[in-house]
C-alpha atoms as a PDB file:
ATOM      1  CA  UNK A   1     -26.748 -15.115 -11.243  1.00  0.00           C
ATOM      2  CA  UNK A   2     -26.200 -18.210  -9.365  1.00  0.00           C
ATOM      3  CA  UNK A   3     -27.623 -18.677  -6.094  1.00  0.00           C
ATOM      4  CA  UNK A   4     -23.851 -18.695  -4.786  1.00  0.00           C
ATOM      5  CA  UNK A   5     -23.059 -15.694  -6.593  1.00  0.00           C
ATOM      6  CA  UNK A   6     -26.407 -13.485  -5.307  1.00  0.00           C
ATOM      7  CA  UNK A   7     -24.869 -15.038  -1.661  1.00  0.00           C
ATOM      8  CA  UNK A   8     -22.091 -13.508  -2.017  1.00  0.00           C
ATOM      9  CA  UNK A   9     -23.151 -10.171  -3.391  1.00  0.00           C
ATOM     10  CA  UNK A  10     -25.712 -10.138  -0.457  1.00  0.00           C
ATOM     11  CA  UNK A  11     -22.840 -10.905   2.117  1.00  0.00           C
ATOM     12  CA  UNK A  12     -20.417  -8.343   0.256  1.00  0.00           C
ATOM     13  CA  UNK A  13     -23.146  -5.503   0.614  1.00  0.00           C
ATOM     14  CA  UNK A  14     -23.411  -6.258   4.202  1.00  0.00           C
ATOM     15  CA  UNK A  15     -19.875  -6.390   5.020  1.00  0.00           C
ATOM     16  CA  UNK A  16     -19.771  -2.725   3.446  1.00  0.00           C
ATOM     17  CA  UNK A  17     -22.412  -1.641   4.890  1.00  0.00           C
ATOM     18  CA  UNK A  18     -21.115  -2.273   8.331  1.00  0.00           C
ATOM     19  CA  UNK A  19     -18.135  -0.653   7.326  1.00  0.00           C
ATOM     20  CA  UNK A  20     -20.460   2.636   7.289  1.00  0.00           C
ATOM     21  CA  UNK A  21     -21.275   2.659   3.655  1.00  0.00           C
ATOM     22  CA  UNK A  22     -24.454   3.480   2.269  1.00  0.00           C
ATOM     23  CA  UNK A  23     -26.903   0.635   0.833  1.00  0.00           C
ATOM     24  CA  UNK A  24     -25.920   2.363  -3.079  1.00  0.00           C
ATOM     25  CA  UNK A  25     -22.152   2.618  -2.177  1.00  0.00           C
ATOM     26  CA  UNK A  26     -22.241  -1.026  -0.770  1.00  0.00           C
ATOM     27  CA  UNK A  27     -24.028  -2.410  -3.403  1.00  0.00           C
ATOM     28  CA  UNK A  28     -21.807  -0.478  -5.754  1.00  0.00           C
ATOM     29  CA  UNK A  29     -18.204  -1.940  -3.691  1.00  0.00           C
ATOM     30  CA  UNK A  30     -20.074  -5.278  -3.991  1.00  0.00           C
ATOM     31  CA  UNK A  31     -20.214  -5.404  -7.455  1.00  0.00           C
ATOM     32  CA  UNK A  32     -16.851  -4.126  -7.802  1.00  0.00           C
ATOM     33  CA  UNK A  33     -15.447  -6.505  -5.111  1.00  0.00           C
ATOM     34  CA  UNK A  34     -16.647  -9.813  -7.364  1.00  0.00           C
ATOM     35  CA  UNK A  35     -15.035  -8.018 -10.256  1.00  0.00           C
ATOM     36  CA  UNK A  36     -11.775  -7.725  -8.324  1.00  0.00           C
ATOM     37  CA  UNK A  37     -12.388 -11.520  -7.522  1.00  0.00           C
ATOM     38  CA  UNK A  38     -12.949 -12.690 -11.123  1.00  0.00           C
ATOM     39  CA  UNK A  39     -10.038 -10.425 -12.741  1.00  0.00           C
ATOM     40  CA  UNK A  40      -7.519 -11.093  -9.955  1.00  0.00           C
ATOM     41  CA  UNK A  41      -8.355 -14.884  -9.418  1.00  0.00           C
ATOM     42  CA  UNK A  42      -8.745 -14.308  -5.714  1.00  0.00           C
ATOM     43  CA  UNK A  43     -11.217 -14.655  -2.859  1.00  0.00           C
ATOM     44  CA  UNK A  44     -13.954 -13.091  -1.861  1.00  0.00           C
ATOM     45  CA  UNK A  45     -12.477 -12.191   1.817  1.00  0.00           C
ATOM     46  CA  UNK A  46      -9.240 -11.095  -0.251  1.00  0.00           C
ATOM     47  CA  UNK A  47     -11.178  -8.402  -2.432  1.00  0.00           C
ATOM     48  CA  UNK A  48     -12.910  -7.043   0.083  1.00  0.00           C
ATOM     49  CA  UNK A  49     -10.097  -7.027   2.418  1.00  0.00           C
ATOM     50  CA  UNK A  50      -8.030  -4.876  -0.485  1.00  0.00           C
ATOM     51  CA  UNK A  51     -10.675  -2.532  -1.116  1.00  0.00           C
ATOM     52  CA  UNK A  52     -11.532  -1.587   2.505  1.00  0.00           C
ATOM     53  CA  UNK A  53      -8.090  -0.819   3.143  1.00  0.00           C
ATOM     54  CA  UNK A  54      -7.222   1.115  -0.068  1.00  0.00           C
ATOM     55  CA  UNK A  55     -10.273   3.189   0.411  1.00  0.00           C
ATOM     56  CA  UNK A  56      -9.805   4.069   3.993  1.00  0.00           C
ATOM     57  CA  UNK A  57      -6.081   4.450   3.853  1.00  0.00           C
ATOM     58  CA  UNK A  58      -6.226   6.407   0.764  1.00  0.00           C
ATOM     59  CA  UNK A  59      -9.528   8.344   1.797  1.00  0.00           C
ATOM     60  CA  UNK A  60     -10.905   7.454  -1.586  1.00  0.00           C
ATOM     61  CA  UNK A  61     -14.549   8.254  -2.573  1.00  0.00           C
ATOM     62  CA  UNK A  62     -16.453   4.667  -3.761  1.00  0.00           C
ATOM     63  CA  UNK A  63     -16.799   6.827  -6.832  1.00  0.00           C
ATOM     64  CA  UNK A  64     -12.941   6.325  -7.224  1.00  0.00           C
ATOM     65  CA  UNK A  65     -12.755   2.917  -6.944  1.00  0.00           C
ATOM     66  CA  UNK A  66     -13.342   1.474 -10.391  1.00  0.00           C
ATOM     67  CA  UNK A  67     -10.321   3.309 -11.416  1.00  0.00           C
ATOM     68  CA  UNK A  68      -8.258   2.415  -8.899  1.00  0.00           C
ATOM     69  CA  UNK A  69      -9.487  -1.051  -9.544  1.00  0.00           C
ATOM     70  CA  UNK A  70      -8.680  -0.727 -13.152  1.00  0.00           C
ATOM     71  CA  UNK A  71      -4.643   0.967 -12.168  1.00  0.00           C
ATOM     72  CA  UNK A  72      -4.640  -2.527 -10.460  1.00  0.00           C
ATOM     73  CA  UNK A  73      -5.315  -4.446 -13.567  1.00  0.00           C
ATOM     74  CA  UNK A  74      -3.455  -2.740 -15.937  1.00  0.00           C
ATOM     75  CA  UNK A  75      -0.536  -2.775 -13.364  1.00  0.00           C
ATOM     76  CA  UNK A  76      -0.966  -6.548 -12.477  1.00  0.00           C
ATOM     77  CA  UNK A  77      -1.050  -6.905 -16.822  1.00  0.00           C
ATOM     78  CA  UNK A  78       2.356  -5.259 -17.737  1.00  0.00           C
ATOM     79  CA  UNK A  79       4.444  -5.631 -14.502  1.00  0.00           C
ATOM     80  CA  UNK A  80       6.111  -8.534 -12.896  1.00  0.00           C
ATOM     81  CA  UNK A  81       3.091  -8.870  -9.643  1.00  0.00           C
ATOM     82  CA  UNK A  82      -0.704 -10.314 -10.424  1.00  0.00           C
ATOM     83  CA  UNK A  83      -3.291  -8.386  -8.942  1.00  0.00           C
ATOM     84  CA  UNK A  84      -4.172 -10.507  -6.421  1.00  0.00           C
ATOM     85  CA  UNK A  85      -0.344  -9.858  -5.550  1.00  0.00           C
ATOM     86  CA  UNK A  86      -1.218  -6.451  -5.653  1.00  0.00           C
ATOM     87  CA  UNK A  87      -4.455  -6.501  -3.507  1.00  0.00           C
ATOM     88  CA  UNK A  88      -2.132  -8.679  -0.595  1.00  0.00           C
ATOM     89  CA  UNK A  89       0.425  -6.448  -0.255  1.00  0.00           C
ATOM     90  CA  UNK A  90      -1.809  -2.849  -0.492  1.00  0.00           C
ATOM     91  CA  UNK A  91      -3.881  -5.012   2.013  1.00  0.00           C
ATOM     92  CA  UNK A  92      -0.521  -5.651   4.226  1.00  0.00           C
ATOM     93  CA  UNK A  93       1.176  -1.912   3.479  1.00  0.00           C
ATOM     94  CA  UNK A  94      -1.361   0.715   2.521  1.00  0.00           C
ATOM     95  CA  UNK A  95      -2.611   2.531   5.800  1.00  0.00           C
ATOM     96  CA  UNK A  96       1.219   2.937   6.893  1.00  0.00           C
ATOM     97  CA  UNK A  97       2.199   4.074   2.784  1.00  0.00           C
ATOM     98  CA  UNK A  98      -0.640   6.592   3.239  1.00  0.00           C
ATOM     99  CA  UNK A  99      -1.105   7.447   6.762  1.00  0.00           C
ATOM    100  CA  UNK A 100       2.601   8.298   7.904  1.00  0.00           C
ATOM    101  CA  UNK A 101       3.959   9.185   4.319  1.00  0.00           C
ATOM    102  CA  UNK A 102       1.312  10.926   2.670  1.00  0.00           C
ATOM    103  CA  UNK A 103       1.992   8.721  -0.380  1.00  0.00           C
ATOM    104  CA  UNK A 104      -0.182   8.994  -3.230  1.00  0.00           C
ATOM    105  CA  UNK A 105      -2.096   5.547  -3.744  1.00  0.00           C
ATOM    106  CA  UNK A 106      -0.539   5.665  -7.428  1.00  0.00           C
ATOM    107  CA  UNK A 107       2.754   6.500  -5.381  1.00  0.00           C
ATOM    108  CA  UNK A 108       2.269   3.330  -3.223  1.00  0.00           C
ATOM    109  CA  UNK A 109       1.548   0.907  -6.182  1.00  0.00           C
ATOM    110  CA  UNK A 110       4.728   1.872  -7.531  1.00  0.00           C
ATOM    111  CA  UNK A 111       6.848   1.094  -4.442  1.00  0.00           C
ATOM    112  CA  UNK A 112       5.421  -2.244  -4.234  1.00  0.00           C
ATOM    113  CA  UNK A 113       5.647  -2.998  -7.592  1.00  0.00           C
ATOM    114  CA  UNK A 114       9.453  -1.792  -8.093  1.00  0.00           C
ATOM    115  CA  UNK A 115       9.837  -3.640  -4.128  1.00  0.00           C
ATOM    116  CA  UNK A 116       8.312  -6.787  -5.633  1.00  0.00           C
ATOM    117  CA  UNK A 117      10.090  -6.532  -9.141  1.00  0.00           C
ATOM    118  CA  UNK A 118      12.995  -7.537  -7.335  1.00  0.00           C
ATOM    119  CA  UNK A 119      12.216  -9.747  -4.398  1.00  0.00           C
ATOM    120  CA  UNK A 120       9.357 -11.697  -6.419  1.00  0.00           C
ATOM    121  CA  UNK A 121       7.453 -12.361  -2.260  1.00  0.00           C
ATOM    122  CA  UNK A 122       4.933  -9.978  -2.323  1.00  0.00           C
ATOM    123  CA  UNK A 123       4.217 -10.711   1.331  1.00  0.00           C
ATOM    124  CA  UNK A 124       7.689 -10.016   1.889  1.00  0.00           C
ATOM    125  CA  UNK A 125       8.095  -6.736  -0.491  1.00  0.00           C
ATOM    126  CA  UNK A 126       5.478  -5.061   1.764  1.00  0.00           C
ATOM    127  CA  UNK A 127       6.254  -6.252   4.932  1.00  0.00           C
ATOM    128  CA  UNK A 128       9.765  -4.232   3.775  1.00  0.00           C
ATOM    129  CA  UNK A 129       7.784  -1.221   2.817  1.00  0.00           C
ATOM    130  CA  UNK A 130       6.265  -0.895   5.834  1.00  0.00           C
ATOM    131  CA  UNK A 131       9.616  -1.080   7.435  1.00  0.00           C
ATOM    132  CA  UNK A 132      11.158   1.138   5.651  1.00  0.00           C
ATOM    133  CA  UNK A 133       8.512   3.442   6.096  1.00  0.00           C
ATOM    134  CA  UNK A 134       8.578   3.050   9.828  1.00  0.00           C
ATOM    135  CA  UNK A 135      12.372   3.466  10.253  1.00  0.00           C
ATOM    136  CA  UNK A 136      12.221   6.743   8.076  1.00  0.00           C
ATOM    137  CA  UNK A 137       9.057   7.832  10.057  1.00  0.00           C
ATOM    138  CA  UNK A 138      10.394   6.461  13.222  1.00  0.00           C
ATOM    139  CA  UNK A 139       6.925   5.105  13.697  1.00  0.00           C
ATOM    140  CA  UNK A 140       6.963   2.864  17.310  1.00  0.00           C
ATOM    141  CA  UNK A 141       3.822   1.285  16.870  1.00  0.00           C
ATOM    142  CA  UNK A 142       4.306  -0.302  13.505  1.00  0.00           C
ATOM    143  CA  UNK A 143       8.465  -0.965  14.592  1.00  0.00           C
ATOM    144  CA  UNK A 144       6.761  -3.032  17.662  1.00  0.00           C
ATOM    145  CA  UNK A 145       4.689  -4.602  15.572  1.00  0.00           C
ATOM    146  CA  UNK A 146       6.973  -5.547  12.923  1.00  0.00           C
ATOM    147  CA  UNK A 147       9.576  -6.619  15.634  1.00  0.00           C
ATOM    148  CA  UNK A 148      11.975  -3.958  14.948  1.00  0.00           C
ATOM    149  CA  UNK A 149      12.161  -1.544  17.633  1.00  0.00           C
ATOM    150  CA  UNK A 150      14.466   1.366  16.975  1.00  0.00           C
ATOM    151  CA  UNK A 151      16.350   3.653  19.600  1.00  0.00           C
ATOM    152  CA  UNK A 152      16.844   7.439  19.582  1.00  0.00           C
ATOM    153  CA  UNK A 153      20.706   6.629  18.440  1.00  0.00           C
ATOM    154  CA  UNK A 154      19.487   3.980  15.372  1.00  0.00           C
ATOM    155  CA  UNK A 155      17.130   6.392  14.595  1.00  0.00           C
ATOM    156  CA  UNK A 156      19.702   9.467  14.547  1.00  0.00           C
ATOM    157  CA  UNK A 157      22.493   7.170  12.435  1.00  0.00           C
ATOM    158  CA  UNK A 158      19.463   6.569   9.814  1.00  0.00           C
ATOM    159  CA  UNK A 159      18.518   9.855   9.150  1.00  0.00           C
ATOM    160  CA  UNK A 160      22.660  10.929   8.933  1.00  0.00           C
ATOM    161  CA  UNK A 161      23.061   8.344   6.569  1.00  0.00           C
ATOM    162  CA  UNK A 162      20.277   9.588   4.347  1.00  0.00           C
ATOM    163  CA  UNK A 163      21.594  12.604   4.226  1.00  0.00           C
ATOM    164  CA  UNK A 164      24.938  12.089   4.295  1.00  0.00           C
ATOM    165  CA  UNK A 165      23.691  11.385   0.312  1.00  0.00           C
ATOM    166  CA  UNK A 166      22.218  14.595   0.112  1.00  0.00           C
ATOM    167  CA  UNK A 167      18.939  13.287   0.628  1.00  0.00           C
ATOM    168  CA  UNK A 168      16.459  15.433   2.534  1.00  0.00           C
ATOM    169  CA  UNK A 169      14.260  14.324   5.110  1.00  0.00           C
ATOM    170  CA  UNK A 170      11.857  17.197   5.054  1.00  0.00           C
ATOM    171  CA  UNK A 171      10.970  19.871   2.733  1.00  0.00           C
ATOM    172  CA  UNK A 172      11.523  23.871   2.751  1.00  0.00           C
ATOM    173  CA  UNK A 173       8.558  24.692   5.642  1.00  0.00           C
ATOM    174  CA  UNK A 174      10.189  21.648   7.755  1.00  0.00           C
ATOM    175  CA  UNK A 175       7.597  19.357   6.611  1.00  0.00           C
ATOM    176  CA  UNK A 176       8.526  15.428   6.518  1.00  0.00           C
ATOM    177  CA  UNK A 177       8.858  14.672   2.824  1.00  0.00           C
ATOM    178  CA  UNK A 178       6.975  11.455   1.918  1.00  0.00           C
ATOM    179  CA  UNK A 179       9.008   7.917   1.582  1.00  0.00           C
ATOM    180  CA  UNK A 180       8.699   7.977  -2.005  1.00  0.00           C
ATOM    181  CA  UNK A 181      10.057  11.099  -2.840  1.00  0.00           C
ATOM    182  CA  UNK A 182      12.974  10.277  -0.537  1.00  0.00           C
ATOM    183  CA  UNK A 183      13.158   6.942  -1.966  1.00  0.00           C
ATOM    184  CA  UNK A 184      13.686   8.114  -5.231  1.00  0.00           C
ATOM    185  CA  UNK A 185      16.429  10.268  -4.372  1.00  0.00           C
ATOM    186  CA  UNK A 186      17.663   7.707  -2.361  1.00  0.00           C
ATOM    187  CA  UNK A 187      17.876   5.763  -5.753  1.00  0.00           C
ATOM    188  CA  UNK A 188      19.945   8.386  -7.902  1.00  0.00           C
ATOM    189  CA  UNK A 189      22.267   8.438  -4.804  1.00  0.00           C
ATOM    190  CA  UNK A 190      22.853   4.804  -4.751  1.00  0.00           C
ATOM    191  CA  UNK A 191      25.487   4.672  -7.173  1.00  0.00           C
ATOM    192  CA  UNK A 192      27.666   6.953  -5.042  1.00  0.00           C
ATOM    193  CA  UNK A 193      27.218   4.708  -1.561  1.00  0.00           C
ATOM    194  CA  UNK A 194      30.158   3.289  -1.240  1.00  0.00           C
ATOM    195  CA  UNK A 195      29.816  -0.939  -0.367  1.00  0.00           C
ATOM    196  CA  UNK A 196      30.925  -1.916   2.956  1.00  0.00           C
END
C-alpha cells in the first residue's frame, strides 16, 4: 500500500475504534470503509460517515456489513442513485428510518431509492423521508429540526387523511405500523385520492 493509503487505514481504525469498536472490528470497518471509497467514488469522511450510521441505526453486527455494503453496490448498479448517493442520504435519513419506524435497512434503501427515482436530489429525497417519517410519527425533535413544527390539529388532519384511504396507522395489538408498510398502502390508494 501507499504510504497515503496505510494513513488512512490507520486513521479509519482509529475513528472506529473510538466509536467503541474492537481493534479486529475496526480494522475490519477500515478495510471495508476504503472499499466503500473505491466502489462508490467517494471520500474517506463520506464512507465512514455512512457506515457508522447504518450500523448504529440499523443495530447491525460488523459481521453484517460487507453485505450491506454489497446491497449498496448492486443497488447503486441497477437503479437510478450511485452509491455514494446512497451512502449521503442513509447518512442524512437512516437513524430516523430505523429508530422511529422500525424499518428494515433493506426497507429504508428502498424508500430512498423509489424517493430519489423521482426527484433525482438525493439530499433532497431524504431530507423528505425524514419528513415524512416525522409527520407520520409526529416526531418534535426531528419536525424542529427540519423546520416543520406540527400542531396537535395538523397532526390529527394527517392521520384522518391517511385513513380516510383505508390506510392504517397501527397494527392489530395497537402497535404503530412502520412508514413503509404504510407507504406502500399509501401507494395502492393513490389512484383513488381525488386531486384538489
Amino acid at each position: 500500500r501507499r504510504s497515503s493509503d496505510l494513513k488512512d487505514m490507520i486513521d479509519a481504525t482509529t475513528t472506529f475504534s473510538r466509536l467503541g469498536y474492537s481493534l479486529t472490528d475496526s480494522t475490519l470497518l477500515a478495510d471495508l470503509g476504503a472499499m466503500l471509497q473505491n466502489v462508490g467514488d467517494i471520500d474517506t469522511s463520506s464512507a465512514q460517515n455512512a457506515m457508522t450510521a447504518i450500523l448504529k441505526a440499523f443495530k447491525l453486527d460488523t459481521s453484517e456489513m460487507e453485505f450491506t455494503l454489497d446491497k449498496l453496490v448492486e443497488i447503486g448498479n441497477n437503479f437510478p442513485i450511485s452509491v455514494s448517493q446512497l451512502a449521503e442520504g442513509m447518512n442524512n435519513a437512516s437513524s430516523i428510518l430505523a429508530v422511529a419506524t422500525n424499518n428494515s435497512f433493506d426497507e429504508s434503501v428502498a424508500l430512498l431509492t423509489a424517493a430519489n427515482t423521482t426527484i433525482q436530489n438525493v439530499s433532497k429525497s431524504s431530507t423528505a423521508l425524514r419528513t415524512i417519517v416525522a409527520r407520520i410519527r409526529k416526531v418534535d425533535t426531528e419536525l424542529d429540526e427540519l423546520g416543520e413544527v406540527m400542531t396537535s390539529a395538523e397532526y390529527d388532519q394527517l392521520t384522518q387523511a391517511i385513513t380516510k384511504q383505508s390506510v392504517a396507522l397501527t397494527d392489530e395489538e395497537g402497535n404503530l405500523r412502520d412508514v413503509y408498510e404504510i407507504l406502500r398502502d399509501l401507494s395502492v390508494a393513490w389512484k383513488d385520492v381525488p386531486e384538489r
